[in-house]
C-alpha atoms as a PDB file:
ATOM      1  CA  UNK A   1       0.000   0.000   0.000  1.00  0.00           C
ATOM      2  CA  UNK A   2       1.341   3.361  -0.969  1.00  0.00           C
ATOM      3  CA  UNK A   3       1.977   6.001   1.443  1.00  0.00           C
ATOM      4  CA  UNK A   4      -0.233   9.120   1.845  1.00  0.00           C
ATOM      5  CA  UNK A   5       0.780  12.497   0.612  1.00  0.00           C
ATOM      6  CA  UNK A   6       1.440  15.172   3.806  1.00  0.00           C
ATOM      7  CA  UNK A   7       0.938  18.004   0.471  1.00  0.00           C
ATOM      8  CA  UNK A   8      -2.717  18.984   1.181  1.00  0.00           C
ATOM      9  CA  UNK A   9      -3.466  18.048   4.652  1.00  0.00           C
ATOM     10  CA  UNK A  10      -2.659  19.116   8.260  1.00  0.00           C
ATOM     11  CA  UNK A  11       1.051  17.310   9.102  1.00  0.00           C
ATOM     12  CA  UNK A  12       2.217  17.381  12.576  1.00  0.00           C
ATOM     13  CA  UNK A  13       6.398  17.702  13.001  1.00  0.00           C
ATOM     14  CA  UNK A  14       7.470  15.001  13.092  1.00  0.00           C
ATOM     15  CA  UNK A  15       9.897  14.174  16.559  1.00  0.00           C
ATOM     16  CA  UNK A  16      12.657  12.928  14.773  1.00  0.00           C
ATOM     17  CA  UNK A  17      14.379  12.486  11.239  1.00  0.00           C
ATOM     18  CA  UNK A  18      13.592   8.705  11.296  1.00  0.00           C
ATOM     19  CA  UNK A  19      10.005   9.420  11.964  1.00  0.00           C
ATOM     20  CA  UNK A  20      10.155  11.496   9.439  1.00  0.00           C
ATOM     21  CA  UNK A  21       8.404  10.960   5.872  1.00  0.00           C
ATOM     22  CA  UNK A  22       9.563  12.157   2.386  1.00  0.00           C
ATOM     23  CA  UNK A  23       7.182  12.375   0.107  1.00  0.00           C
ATOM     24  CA  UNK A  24       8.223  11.793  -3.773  1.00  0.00           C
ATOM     25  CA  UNK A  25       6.365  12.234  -6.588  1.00  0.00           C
ATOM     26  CA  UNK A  26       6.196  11.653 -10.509  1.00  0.00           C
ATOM     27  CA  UNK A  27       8.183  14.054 -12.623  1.00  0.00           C
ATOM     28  CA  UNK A  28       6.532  14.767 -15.709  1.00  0.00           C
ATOM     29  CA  UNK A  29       9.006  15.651 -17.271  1.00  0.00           C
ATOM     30  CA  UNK A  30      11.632  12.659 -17.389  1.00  0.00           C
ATOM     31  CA  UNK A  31      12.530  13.003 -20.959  1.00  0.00           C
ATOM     32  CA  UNK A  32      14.425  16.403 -19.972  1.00  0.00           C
ATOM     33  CA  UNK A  33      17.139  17.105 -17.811  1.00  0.00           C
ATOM     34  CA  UNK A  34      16.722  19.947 -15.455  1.00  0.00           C
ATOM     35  CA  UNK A  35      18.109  21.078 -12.257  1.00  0.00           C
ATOM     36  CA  UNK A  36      15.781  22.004  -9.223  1.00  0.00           C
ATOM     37  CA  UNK A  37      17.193  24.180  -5.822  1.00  0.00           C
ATOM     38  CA  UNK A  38      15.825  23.893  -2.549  1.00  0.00           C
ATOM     39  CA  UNK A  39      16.885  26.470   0.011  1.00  0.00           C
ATOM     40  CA  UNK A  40      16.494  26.082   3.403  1.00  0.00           C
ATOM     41  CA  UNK A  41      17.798  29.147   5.285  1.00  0.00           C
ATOM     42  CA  UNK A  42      16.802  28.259   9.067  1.00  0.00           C
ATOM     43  CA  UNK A  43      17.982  24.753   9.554  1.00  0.00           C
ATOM     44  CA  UNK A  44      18.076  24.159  13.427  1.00  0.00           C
ATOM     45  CA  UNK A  45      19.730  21.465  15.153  1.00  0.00           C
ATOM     46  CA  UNK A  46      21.668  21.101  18.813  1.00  0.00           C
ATOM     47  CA  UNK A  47      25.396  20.484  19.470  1.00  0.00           C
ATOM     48  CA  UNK A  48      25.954  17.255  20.626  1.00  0.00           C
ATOM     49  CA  UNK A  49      28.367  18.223  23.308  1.00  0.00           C
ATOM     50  CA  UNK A  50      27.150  21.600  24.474  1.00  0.00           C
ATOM     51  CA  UNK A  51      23.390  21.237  23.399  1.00  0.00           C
ATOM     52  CA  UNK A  52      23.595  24.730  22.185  1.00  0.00           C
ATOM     53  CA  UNK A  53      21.807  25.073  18.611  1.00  0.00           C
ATOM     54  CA  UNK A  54      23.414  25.471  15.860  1.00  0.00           C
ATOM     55  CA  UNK A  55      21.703  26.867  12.618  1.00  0.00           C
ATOM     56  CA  UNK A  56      22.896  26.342   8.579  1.00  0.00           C
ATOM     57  CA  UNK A  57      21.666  27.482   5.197  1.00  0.00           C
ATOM     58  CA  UNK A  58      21.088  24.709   2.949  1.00  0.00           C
ATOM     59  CA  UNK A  59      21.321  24.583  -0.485  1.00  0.00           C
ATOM     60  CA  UNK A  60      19.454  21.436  -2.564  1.00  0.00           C
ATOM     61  CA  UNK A  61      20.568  20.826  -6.544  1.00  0.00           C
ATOM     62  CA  UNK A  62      19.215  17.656  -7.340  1.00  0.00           C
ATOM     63  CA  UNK A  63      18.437  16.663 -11.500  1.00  0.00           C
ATOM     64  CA  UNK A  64      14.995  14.197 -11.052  1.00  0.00           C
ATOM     65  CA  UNK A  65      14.697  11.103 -12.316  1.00  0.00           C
ATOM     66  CA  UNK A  66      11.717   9.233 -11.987  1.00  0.00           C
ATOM     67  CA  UNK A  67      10.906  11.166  -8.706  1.00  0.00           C
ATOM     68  CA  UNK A  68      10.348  14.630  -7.379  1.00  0.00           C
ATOM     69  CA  UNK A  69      11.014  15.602  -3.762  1.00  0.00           C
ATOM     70  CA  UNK A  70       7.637  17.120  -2.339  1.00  0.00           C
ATOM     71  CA  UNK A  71       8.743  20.440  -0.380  1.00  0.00           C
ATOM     72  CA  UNK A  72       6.457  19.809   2.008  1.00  0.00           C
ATOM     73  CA  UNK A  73       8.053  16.857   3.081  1.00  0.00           C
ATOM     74  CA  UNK A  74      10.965  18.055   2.705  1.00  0.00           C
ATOM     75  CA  UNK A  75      10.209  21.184   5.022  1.00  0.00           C
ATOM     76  CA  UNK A  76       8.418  18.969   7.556  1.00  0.00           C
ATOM     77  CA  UNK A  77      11.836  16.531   7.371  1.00  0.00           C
ATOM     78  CA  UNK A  78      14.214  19.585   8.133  1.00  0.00           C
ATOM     79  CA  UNK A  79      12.101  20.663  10.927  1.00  0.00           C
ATOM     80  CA  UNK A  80      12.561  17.446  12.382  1.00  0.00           C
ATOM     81  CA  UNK A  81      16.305  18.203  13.425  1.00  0.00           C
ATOM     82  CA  UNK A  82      15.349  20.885  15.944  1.00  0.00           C
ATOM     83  CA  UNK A  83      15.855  18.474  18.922  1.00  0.00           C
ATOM     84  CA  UNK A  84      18.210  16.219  17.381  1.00  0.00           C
ATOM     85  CA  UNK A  85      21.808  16.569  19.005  1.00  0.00           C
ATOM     86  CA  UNK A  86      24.235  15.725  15.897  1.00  0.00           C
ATOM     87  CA  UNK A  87      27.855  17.394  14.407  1.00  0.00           C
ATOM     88  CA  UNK A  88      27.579  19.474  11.090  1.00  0.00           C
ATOM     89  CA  UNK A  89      29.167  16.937   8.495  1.00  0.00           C
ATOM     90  CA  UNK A  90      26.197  14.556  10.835  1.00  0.00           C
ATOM     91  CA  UNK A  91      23.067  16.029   9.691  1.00  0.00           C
ATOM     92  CA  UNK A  92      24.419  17.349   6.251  1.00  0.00           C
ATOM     93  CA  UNK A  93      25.422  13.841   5.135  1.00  0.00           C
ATOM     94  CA  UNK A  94      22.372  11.998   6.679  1.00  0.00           C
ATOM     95  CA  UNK A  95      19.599  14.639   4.890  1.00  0.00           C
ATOM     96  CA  UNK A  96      21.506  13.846   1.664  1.00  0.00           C
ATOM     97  CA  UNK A  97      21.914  10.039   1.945  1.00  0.00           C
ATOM     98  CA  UNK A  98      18.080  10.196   2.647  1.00  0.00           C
ATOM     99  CA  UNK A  99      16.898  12.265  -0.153  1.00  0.00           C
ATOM    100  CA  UNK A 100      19.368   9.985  -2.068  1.00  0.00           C
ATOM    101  CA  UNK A 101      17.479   6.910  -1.160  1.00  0.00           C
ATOM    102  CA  UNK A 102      14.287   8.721  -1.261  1.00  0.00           C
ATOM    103  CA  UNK A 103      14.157   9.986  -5.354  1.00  0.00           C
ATOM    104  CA  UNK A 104      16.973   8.174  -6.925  1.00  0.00           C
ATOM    105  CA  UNK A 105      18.264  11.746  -8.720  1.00  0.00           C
ATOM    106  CA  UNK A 106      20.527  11.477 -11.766  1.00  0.00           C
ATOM    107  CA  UNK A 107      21.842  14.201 -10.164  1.00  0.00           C
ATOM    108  CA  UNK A 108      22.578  15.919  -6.230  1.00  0.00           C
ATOM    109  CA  UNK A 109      24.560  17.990  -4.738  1.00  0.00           C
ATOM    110  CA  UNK A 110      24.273  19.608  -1.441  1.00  0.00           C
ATOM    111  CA  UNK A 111      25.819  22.095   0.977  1.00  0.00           C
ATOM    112  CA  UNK A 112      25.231  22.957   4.282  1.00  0.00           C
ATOM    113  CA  UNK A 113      26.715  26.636   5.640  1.00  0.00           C
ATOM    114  CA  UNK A 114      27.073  26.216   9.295  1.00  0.00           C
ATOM    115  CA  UNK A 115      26.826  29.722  10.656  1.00  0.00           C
ATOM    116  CA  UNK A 116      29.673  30.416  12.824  1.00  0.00           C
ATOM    117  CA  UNK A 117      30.061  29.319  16.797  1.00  0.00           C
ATOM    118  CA  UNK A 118      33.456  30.127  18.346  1.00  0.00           C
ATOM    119  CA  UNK A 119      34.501  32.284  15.054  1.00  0.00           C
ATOM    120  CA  UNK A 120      34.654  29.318  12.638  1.00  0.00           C
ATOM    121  CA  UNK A 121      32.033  28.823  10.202  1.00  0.00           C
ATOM    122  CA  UNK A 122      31.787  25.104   8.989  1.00  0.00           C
ATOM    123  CA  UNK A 123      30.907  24.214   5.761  1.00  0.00           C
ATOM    124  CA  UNK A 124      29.631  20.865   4.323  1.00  0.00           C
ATOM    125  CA  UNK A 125      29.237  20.169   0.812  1.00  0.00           C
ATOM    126  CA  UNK A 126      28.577  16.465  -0.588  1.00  0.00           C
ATOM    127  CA  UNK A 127      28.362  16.600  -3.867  1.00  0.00           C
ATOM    128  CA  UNK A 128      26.805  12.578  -5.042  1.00  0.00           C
ATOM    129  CA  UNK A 129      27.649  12.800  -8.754  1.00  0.00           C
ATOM    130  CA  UNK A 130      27.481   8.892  -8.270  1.00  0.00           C
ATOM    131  CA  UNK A 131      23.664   9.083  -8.405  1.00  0.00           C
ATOM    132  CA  UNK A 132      23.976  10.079 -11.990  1.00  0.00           C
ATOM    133  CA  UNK A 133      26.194   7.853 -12.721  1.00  0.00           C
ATOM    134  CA  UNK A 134      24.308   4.721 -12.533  1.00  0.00           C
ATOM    135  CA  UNK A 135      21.796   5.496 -15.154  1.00  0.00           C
ATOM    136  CA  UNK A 136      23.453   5.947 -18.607  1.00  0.00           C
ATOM    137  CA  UNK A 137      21.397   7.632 -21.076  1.00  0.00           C
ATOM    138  CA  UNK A 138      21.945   6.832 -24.969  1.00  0.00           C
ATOM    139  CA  UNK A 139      20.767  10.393 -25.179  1.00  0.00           C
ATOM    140  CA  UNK A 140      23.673  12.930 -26.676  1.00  0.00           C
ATOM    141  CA  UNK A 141      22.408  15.630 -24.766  1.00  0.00           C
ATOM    142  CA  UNK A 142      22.436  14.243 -21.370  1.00  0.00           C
ATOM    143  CA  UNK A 143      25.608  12.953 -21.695  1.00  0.00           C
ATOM    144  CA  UNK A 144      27.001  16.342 -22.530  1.00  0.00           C
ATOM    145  CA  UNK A 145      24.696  17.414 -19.408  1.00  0.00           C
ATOM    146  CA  UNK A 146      26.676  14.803 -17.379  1.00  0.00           C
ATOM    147  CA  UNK A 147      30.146  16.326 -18.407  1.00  0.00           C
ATOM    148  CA  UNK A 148      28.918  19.580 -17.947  1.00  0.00           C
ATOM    149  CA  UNK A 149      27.328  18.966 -13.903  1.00  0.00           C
ATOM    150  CA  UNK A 150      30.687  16.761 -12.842  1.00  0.00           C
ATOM    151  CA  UNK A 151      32.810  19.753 -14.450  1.00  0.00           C
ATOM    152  CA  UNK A 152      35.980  20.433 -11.420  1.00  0.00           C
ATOM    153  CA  UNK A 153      34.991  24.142 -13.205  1.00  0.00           C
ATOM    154  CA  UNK A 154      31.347  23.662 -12.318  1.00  0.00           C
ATOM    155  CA  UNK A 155      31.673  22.296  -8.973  1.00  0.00           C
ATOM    156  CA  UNK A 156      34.069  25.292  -8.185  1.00  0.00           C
ATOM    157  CA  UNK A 157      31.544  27.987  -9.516  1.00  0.00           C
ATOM    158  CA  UNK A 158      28.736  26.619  -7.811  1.00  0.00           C
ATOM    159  CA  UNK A 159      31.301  26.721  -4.428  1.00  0.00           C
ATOM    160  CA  UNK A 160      31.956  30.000  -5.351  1.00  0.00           C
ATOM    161  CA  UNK A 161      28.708  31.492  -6.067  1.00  0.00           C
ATOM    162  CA  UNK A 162      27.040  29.474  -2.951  1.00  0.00           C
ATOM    163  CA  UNK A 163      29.294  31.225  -0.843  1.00  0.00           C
ATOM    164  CA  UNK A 164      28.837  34.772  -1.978  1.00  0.00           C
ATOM    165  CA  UNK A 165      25.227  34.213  -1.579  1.00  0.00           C
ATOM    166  CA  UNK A 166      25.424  32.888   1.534  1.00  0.00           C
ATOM    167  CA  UNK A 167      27.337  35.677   2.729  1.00  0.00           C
ATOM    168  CA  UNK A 168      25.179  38.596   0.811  1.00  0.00           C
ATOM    169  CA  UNK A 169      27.579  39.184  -1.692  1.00  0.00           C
ATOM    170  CA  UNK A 170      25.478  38.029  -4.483  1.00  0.00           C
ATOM    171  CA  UNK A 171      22.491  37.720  -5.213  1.00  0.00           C
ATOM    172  CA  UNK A 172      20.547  35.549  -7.629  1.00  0.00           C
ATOM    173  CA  UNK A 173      17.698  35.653  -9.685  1.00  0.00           C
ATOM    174  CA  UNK A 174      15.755  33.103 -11.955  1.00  0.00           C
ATOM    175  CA  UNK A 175      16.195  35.250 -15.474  1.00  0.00           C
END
């Protein structure tokens, strides 16, 4: 039996990440390869040794597959944190590995900007190009795609520009 939706009815946050549910749904749009961004500015979560919290900025690129990520879920899975006591590289890896599992993307990258506590800010990108990898495409085009996402020169700009938005350097607009 298929899950239910939480897009359209009244969810409650859920008390952990495990307990969590993320919702995917189809993409209709599978014959095309296209890149969607999340941003999640006011991710919570507590220090495992202090209990202090400790708040990011996340940044989602994912290219669908089959799948899309609800936001809802999404939203609702993020909150979840807020009580959880875990280290940065923790949570950043663990939100990826689940959204991983979650939509099977040809494509995802993420990076979490740990604000700074004790003057260092901490930043976690994991960048699973791997997910792409296992489904080859006889397609021209998304093999030039490919090339083009796992780029060294295209990892570095998005680094680049991720960070000067993060720290209001730069701002960017859909055009």
């Amino acid at each position: 039996m298929a899950r239910k939706l939480q897009l359209g009815r009244t969810v409650a946050v859920p008390h952990s990440p495990d307990k969590a549910q993320l919702d995917a749904v189809d993409n209709p749009h599978r014959d095309a390869d296209y890149v969607v961004r999340f941003t999640a500015p006011e991710f919570t979560t507590l220090c495992p040794i202090t209990g202090q919290p400790d708040f990011a900025h996340f940044v989602f690129d994912y290219c669908p597959g089959a799948k899309l990520l609800e936001s809802k879920s999404l939203k609702l899975y993020l909150m979840s944190f807020r009580n959880m006591s875990a280290f940065h590289e923790d949570c950043t890896l663990a939100i990826g590995k689940r959204i991983a599992s979650a939509i099977k993307p040809k494509y995802l990258r993420i990076a979490g900007f740990w604000y700074p506590r004790g003057g260092i800010p901490i930043d976690v990108l994991l960048p699973l190009m791997k997910c792409f990898l296992r489904k080859r495409s006889s397609n021209k085009y998304a093999r030039e795609y490919f090339l083009c996402l796992g780029s060294q020169k295209f990892e570095k700009l998005f680094l680049l520009s991720s960070l000067l938005v993060n720290h209001g350097i730069l701002y960017m607009r859909q055009v």
